[in-house]
C-alpha atoms as a PDB file:
ATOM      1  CA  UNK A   1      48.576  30.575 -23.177  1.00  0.00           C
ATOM      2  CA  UNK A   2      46.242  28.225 -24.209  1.00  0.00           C
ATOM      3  CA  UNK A   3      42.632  29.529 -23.930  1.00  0.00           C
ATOM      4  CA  UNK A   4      41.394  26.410 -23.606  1.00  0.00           C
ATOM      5  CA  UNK A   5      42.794  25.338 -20.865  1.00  0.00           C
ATOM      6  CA  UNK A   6      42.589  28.792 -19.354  1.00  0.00           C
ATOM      7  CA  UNK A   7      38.744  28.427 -19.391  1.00  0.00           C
ATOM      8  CA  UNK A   8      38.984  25.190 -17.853  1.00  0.00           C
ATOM      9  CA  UNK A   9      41.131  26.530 -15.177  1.00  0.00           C
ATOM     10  CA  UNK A  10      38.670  29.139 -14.339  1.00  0.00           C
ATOM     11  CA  UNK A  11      35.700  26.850 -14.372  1.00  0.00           C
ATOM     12  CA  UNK A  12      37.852  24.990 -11.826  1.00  0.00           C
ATOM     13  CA  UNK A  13      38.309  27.687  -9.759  1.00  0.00           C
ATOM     14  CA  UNK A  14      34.746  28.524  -9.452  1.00  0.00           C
ATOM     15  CA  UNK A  15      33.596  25.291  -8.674  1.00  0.00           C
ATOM     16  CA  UNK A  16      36.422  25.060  -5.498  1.00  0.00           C
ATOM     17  CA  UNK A  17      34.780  28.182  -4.231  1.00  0.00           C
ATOM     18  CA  UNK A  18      31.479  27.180  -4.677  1.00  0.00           C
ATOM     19  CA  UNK A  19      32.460  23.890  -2.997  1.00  0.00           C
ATOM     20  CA  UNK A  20      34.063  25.547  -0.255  1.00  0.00           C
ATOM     21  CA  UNK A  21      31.376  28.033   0.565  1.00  0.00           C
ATOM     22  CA  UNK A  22      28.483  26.451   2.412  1.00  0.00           C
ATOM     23  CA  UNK A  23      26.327  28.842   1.373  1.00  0.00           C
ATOM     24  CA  UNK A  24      27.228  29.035  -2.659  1.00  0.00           C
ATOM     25  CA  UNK A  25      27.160  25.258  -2.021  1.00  0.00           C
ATOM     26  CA  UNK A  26      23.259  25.470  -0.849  1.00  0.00           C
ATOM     27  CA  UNK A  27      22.647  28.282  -3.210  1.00  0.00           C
ATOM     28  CA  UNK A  28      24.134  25.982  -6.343  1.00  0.00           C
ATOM     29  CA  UNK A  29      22.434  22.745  -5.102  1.00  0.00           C
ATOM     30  CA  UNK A  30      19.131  24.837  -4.655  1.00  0.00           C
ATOM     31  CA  UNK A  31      19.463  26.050  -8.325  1.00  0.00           C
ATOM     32  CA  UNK A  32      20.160  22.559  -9.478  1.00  0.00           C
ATOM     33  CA  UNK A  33      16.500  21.336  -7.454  1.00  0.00           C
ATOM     34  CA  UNK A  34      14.713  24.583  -9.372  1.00  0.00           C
ATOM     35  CA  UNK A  35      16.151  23.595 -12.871  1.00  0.00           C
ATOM     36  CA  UNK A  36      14.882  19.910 -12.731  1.00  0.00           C
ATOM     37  CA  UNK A  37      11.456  20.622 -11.130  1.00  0.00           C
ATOM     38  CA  UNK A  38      11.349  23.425 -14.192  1.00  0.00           C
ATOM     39  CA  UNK A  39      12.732  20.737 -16.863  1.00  0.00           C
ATOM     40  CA  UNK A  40      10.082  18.185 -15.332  1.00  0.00           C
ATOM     41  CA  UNK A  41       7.233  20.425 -16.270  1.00  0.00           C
ATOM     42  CA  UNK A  42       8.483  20.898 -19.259  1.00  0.00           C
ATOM     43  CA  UNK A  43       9.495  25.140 -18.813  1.00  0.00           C
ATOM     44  CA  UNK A  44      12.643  26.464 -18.851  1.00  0.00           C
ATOM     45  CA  UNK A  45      12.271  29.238 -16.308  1.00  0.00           C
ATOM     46  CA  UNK A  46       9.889  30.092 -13.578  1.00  0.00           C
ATOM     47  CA  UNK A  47      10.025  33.344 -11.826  1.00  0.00           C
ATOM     48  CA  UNK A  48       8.137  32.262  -8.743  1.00  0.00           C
ATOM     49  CA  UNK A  49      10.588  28.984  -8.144  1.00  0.00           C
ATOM     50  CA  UNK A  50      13.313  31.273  -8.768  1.00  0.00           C
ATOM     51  CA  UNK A  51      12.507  34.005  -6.233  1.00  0.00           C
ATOM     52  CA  UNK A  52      11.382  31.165  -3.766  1.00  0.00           C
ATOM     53  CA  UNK A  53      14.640  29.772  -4.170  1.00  0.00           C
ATOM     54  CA  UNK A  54      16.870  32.873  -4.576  1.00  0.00           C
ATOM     55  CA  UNK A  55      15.115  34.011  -0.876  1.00  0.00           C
ATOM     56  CA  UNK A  56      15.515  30.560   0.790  1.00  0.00           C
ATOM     57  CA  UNK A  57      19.177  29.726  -0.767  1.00  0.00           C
ATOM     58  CA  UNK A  58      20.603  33.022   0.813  1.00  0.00           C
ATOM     59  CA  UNK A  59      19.596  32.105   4.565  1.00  0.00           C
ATOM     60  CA  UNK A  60      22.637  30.505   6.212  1.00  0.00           C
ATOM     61  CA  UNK A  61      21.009  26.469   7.245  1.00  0.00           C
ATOM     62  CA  UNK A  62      18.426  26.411   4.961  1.00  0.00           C
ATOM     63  CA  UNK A  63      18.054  24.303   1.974  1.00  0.00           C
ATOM     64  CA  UNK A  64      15.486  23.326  -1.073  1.00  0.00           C
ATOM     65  CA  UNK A  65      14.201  20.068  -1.940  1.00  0.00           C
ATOM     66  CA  UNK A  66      12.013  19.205  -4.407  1.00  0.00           C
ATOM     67  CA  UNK A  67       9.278  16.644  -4.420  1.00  0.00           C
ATOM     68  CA  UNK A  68       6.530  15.149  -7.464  1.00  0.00           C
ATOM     69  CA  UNK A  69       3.043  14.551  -7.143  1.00  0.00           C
ATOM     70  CA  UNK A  70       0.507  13.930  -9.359  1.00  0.00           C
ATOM     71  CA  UNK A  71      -1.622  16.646 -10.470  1.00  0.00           C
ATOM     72  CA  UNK A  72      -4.818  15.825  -9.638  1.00  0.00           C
ATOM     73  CA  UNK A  73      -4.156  16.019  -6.012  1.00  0.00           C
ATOM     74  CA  UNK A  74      -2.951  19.573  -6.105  1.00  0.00           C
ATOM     75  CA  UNK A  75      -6.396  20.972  -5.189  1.00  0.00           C
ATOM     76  CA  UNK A  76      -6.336  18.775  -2.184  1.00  0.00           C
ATOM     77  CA  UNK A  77      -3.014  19.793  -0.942  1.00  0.00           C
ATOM     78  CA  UNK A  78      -3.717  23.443  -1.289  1.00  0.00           C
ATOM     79  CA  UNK A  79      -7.256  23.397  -0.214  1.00  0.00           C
ATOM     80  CA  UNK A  80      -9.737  26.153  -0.574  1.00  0.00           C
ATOM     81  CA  UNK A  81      -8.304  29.844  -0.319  1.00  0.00           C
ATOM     82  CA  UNK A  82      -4.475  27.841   0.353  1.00  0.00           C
ATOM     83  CA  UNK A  83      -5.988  26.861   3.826  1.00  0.00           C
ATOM     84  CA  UNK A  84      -5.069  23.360   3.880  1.00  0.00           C
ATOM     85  CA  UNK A  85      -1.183  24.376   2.374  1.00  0.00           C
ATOM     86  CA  UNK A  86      -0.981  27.337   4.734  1.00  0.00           C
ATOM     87  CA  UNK A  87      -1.613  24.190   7.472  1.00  0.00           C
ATOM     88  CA  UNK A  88       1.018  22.372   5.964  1.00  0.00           C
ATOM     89  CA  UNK A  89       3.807  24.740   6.481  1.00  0.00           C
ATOM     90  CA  UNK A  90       2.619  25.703   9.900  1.00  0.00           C
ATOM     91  CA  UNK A  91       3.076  22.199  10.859  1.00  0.00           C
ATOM     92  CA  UNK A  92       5.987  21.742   9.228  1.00  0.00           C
ATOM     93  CA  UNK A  93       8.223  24.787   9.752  1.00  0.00           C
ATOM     94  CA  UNK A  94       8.695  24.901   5.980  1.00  0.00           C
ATOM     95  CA  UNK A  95       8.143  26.810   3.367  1.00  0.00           C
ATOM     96  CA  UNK A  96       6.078  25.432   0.062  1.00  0.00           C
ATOM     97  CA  UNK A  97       5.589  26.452  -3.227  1.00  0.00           C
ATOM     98  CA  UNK A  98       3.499  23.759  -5.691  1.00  0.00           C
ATOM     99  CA  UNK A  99       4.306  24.506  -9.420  1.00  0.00           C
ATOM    100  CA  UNK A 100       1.974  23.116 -12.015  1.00  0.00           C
ATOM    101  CA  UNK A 101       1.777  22.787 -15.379  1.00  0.00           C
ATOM    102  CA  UNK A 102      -1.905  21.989 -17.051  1.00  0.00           C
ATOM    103  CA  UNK A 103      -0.016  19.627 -19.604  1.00  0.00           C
ATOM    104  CA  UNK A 104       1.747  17.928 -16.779  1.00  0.00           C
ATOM    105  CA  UNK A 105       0.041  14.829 -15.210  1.00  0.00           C
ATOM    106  CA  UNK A 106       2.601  15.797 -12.175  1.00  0.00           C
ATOM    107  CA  UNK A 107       3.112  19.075 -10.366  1.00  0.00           C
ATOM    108  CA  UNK A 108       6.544  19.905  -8.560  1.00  0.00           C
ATOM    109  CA  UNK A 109       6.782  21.003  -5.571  1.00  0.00           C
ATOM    110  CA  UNK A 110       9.680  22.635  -3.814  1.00  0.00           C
ATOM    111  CA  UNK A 111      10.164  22.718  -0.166  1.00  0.00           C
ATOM    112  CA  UNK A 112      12.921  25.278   1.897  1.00  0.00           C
ATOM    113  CA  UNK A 113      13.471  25.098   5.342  1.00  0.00           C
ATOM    114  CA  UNK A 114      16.197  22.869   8.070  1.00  0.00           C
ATOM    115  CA  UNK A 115      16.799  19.355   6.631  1.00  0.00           C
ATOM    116  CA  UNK A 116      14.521  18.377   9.846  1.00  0.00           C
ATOM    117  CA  UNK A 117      11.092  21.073   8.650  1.00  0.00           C
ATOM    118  CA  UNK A 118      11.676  19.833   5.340  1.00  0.00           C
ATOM    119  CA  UNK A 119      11.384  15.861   5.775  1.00  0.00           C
ATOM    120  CA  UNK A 120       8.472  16.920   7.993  1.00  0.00           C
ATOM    121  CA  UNK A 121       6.864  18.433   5.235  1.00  0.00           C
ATOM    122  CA  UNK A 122       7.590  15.813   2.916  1.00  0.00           C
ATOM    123  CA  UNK A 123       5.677  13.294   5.544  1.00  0.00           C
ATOM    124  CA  UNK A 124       2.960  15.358   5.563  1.00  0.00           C
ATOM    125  CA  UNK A 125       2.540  15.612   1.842  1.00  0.00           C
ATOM    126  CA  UNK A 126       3.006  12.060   1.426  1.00  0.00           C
ATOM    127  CA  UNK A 127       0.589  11.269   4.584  1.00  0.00           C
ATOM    128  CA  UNK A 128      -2.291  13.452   2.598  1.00  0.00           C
ATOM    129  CA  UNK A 129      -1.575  11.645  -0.507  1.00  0.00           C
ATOM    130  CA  UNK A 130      -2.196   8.844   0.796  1.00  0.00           C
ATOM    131  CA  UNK A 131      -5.283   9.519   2.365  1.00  0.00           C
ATOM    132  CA  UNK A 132      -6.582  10.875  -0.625  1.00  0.00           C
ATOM    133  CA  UNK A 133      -5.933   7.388  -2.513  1.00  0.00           C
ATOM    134  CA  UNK A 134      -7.447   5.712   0.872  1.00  0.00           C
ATOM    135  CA  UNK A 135      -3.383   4.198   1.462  1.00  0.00           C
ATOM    136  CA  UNK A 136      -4.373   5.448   4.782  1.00  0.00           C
ATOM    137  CA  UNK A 137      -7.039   6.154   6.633  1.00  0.00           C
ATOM    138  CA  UNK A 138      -8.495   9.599   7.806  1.00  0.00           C
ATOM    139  CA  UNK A 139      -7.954  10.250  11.507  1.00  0.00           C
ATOM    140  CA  UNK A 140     -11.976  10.783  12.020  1.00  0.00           C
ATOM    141  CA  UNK A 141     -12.707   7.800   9.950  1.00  0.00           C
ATOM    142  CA  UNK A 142     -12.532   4.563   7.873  1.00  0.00           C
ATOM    143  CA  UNK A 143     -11.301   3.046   4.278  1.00  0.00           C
ATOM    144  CA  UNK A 144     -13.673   0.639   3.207  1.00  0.00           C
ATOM    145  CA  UNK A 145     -11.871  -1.670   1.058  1.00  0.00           C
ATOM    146  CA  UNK A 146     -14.474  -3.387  -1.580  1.00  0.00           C
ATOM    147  CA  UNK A 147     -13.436  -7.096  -2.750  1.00  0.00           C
ATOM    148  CA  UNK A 148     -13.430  -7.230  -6.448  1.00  0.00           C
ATOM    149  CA  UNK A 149     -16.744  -9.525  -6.568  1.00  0.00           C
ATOM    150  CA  UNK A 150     -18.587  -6.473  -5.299  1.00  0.00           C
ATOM    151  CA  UNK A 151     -17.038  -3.904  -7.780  1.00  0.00           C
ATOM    152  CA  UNK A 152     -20.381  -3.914 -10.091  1.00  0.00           C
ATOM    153  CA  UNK A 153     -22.358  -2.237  -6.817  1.00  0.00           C
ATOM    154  CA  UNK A 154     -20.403   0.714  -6.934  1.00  0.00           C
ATOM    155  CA  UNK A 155     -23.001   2.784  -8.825  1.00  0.00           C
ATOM    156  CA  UNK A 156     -25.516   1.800  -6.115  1.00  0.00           C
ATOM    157  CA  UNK A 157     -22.714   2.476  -3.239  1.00  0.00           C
ATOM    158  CA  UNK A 158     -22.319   6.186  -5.257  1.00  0.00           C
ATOM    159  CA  UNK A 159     -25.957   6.805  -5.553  1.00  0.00           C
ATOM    160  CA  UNK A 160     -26.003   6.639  -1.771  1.00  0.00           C
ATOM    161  CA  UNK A 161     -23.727   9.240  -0.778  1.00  0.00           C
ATOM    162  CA  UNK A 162     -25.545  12.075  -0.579  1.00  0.00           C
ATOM    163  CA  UNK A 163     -28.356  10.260   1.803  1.00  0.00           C
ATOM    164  CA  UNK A 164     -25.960   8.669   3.603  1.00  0.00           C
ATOM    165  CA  UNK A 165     -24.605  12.096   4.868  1.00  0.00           C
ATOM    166  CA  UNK A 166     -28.172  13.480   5.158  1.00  0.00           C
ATOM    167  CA  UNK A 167     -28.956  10.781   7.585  1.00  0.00           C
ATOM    168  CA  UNK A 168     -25.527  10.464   9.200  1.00  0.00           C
ATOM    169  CA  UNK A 169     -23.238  13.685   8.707  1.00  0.00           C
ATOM    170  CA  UNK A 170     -20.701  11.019   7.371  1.00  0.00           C
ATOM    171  CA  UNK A 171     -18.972  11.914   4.002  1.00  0.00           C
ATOM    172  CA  UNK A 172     -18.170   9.058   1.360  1.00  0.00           C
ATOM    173  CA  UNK A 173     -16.403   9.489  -0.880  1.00  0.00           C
ATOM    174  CA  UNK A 174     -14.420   7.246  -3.758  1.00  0.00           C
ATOM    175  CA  UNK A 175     -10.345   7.144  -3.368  1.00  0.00           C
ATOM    176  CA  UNK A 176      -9.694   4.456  -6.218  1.00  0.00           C
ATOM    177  CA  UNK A 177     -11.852   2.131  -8.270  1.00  0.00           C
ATOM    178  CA  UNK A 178     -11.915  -0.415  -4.847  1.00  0.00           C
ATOM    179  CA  UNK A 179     -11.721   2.218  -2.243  1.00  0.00           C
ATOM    180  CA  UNK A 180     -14.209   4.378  -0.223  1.00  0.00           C
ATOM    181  CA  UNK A 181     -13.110   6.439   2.429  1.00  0.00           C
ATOM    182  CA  UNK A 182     -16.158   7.413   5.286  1.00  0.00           C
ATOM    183  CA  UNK A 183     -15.211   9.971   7.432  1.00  0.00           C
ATOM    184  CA  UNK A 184     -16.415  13.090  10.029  1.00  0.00           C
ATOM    185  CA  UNK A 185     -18.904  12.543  12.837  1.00  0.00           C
ATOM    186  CA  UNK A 186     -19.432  10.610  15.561  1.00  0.00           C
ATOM    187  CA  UNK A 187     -22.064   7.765  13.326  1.00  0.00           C
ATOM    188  CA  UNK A 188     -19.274   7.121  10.989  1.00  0.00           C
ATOM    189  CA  UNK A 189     -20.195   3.099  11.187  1.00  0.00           C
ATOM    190  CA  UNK A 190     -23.476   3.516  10.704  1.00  0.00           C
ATOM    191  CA  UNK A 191     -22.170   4.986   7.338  1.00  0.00           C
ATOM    192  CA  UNK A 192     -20.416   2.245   6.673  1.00  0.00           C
ATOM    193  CA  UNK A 193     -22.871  -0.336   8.095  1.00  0.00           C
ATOM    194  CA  UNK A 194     -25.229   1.186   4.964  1.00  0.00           C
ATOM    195  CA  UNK A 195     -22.750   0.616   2.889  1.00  0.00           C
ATOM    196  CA  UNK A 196     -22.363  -2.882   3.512  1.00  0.00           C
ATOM    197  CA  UNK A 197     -25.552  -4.079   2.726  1.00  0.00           C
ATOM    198  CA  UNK A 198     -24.930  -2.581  -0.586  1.00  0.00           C
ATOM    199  CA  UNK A 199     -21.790  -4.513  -0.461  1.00  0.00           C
ATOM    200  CA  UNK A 200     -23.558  -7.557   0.905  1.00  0.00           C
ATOM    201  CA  UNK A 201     -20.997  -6.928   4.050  1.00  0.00           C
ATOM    202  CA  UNK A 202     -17.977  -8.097   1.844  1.00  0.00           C
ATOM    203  CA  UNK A 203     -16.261  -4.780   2.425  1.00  0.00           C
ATOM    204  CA  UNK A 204     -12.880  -4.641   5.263  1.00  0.00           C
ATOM    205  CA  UNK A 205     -11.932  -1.957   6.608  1.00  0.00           C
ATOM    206  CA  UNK A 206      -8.882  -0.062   7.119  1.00  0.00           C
ATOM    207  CA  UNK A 207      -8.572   1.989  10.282  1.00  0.00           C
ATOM    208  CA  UNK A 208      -6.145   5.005  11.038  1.00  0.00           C
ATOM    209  CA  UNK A 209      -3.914   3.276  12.858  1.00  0.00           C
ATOM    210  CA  UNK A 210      -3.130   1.389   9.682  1.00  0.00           C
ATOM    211  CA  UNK A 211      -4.909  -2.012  10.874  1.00  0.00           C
ATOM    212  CA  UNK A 212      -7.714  -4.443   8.635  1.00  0.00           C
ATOM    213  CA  UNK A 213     -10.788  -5.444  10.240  1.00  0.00           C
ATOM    214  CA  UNK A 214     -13.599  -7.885   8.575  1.00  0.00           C
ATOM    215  CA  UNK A 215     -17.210  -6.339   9.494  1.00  0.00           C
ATOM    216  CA  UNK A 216     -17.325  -8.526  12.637  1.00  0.00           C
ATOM    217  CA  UNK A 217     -14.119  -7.371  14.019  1.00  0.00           C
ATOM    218  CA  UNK A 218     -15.036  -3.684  13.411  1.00  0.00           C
ATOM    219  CA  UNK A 219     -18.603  -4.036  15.013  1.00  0.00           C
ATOM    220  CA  UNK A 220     -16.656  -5.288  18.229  1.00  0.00           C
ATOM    221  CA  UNK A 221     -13.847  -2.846  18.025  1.00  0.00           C
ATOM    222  CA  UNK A 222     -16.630   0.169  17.555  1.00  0.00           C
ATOM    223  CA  UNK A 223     -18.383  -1.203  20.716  1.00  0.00           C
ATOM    224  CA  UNK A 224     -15.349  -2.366  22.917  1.00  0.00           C
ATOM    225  CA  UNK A 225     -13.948   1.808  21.931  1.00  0.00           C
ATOM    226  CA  UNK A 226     -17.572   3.121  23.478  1.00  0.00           C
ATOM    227  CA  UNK A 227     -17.192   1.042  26.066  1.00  0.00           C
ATOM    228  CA  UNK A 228     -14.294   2.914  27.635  1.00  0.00           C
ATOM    229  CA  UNK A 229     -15.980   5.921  28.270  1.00  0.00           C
ATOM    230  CA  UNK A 230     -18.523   4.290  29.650  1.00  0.00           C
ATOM    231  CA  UNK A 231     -21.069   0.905  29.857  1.00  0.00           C
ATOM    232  CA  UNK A 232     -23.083   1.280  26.699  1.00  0.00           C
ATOM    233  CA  UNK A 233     -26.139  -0.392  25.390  1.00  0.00           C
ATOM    234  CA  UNK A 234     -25.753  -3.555  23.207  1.00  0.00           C
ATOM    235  CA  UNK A 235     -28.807  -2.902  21.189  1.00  0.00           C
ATOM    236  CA  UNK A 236     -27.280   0.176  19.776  1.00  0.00           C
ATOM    237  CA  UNK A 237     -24.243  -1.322  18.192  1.00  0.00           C
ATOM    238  CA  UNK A 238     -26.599  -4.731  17.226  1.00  0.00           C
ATOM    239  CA  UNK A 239     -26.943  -2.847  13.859  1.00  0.00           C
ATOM    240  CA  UNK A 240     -23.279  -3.062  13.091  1.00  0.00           C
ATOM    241  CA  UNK A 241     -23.521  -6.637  13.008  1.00  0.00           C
ATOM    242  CA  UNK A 242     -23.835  -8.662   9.791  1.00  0.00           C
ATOM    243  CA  UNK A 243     -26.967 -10.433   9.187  1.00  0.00           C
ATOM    244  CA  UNK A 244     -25.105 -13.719   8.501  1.00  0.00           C
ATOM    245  CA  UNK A 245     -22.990 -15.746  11.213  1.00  0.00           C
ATOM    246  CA  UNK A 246     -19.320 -16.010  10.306  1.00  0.00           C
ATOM    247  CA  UNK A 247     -17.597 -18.801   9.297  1.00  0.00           C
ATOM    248  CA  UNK A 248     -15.130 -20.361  11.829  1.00  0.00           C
ATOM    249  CA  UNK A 249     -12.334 -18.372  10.296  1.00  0.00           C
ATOM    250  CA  UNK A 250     -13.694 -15.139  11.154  1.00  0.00           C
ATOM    251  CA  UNK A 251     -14.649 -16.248  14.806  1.00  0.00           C
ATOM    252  CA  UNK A 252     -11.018 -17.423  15.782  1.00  0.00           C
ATOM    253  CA  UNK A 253      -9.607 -13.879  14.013  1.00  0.00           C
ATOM    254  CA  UNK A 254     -12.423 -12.515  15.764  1.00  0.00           C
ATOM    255  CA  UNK A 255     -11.590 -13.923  19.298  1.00  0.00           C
ATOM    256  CA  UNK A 256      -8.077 -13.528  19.125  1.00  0.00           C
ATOM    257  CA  UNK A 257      -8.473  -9.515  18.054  1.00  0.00           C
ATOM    258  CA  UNK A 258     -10.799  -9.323  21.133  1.00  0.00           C
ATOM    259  CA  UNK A 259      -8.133 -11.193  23.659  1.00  0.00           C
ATOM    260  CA  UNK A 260      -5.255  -9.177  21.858  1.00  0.00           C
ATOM    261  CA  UNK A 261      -3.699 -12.422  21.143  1.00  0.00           C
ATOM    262  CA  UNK A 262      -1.516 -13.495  17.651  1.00  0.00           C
ATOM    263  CA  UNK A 263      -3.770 -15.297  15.504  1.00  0.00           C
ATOM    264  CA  UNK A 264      -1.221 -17.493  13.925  1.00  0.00           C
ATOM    265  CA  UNK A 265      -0.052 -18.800  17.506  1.00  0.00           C
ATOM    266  CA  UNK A 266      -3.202 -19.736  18.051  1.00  0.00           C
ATOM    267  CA  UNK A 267      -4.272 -21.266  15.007  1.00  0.00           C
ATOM    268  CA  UNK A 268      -4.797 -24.533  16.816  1.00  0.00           C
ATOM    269  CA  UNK A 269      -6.284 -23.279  19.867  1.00  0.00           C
ATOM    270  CA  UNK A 270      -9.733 -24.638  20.191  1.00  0.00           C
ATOM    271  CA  UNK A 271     -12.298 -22.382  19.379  1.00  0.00           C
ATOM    272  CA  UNK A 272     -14.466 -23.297  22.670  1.00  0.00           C
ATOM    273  CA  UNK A 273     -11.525 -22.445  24.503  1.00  0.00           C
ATOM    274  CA  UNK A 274     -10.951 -19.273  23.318  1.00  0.00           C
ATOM    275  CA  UNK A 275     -14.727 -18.551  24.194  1.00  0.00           C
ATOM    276  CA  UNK A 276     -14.225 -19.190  27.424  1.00  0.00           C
ATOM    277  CA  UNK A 277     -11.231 -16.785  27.309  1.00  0.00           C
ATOM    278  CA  UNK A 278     -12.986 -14.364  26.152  1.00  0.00           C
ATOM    279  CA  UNK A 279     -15.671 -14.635  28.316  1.00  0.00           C
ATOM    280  CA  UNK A 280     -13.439 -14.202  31.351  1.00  0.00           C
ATOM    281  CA  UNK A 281     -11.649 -11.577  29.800  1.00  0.00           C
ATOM    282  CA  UNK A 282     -14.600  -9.373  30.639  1.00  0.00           C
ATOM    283  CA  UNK A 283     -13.386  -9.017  34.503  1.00  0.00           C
ATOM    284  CA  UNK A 284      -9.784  -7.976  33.040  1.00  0.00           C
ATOM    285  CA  UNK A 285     -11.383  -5.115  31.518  1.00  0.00           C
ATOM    286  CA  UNK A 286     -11.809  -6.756  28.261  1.00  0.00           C
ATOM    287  CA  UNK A 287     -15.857  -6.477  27.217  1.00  0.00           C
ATOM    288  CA  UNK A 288     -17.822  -8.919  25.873  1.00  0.00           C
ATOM    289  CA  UNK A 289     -19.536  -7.362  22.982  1.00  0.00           C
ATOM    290  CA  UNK A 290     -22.361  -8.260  20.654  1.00  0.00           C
ATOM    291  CA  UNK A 291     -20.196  -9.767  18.283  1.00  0.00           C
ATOM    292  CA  UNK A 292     -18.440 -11.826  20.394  1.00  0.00           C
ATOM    293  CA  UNK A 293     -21.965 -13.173  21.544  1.00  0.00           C
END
């Protein structure tokens, strides 16, 4: 007759049912998700995670997750008028709710949906994050990475943006401190080529597909990609090229890139022979480009 242990009994009881049920088990484990994003921005209670998680948790194979973010890419991830979170859960299958808190430097989001919608989401999220740092690079355009010598031009590089889009339709913009990310339009490297000279073409760049190119790769990549849909004029891509021939670094990461060959195996590959690669490359589909000339 101890109440003690009576209690203790109960609470043990409740917790064997909750176990056992599937769905108290998703309902519970959804609370537990709203209570921490809550305690993380610093509220006890918020009625629109609650409802969001009171409709979600009730639906037999559904679950809530919760993920962080910092808040000053909230605006981003919503977009204007929600359009650009409304596009996130279309693509995801998922439901989303982003809760914020203005003394918060992170916002919380929570996610419902099939383990398999809600990882999706979570890539997404995390893929627009990153392009909004310049981690990654927009599909319709280019991170240029600036070395830190080349730091104290960034006033002049910001002062350009506005003409730069005037003249191109390309948008610049700053990620981070040592970041720029050029995107939209067809002339996106003639963006960037005017932001090079700023640069005094020290700039990389990082494409979508993740890979680093010095300015003389990327002028031969740009023309080599217009190539396939057609034969092109070298004169137009001449401006992509850097005023200054590259040292004999750059030419064998340049030739290799070109002959889709592994630099370091080839590190000790004369340089006149992999000219002459190159050069007969061309009938194998492969063109030769202004840069490689």
């Amino acid at each position: 007759n101890d109440p003690g242990t009576t209690a203790r009994f109960q609470r043990v009881a409740e917790a064997y049912q909750v176990l056992s049920s599937p769905l108290k088990r998703a309902q519970y484990d959804a609370t537990l998700v709203m209570q921490k994003a809550c305690g993380n921005l610093g509220v006890q209670h918020d009625p629109r995670a609650a409802a969001f998680v009171q409709r979600h948790s009730a639906a037999a194979g559904r679950e809530v997750q919760g993920l962080q973010l910092e808040s000053r890419h909230v605006g981003n991830l919503v977009g204007k008028n929600g359009y650009q979170l409304q596009q996130l859960k279309q693509q995801s299958g998922a439901d989303i709710l982003v809760l914020q808190n203005q003394l918060s430097v992170y916002a919380q989001v929570l996610i419902a949906g099939t383990t398999a919608n809600i990882q999706r989401a979570k890539q997404l999220i995390q893929a627009c994050v990153a392009e909004l740092t310049g981690m990654q690079a927009p599909r319709d355009g280019v991170v240029l990475l600036v070395p830190q010598q080349s730091l104290v031009k960034m006033p002049l590089v910001a002062a350009q943006f506005q003409a730069i889009f005037l003249q191109t339709g390309a948008a610049a913009r700053f990620a981070t401190a040592d970041r720029i990310v050029v995107q939209g339009g067809m002339r996106v490297p003639q963006a960037v080529v005017q932001l090079q000279w700023i640069l005094e073409w020290r700039g990389h760049l990082l494409l979508p597909n993740g890979t680093q190119m010095d300015p003389w790769t990327y002028a031969h990549f740009c023309e080599a990609a217009a190539n396939t849909t057609g034969p092109v004029m070298r004169e137009h891509f001449a401006i992509l090229l850097p005023p200054a021939d590259p040292d004999a670094a750059v030419v064998r990461h340049l030739m290799c890139f070109a002959l889709g060959l592994v630099k370091e195996a080839n590190d000790k590959t004369p340089l006149v022979e992999l000219a002459i690669r190159a050069m007969q490359a061309h009938h194998a589909g492969r063109p030769v480009t202004g840069a490689l000339v």
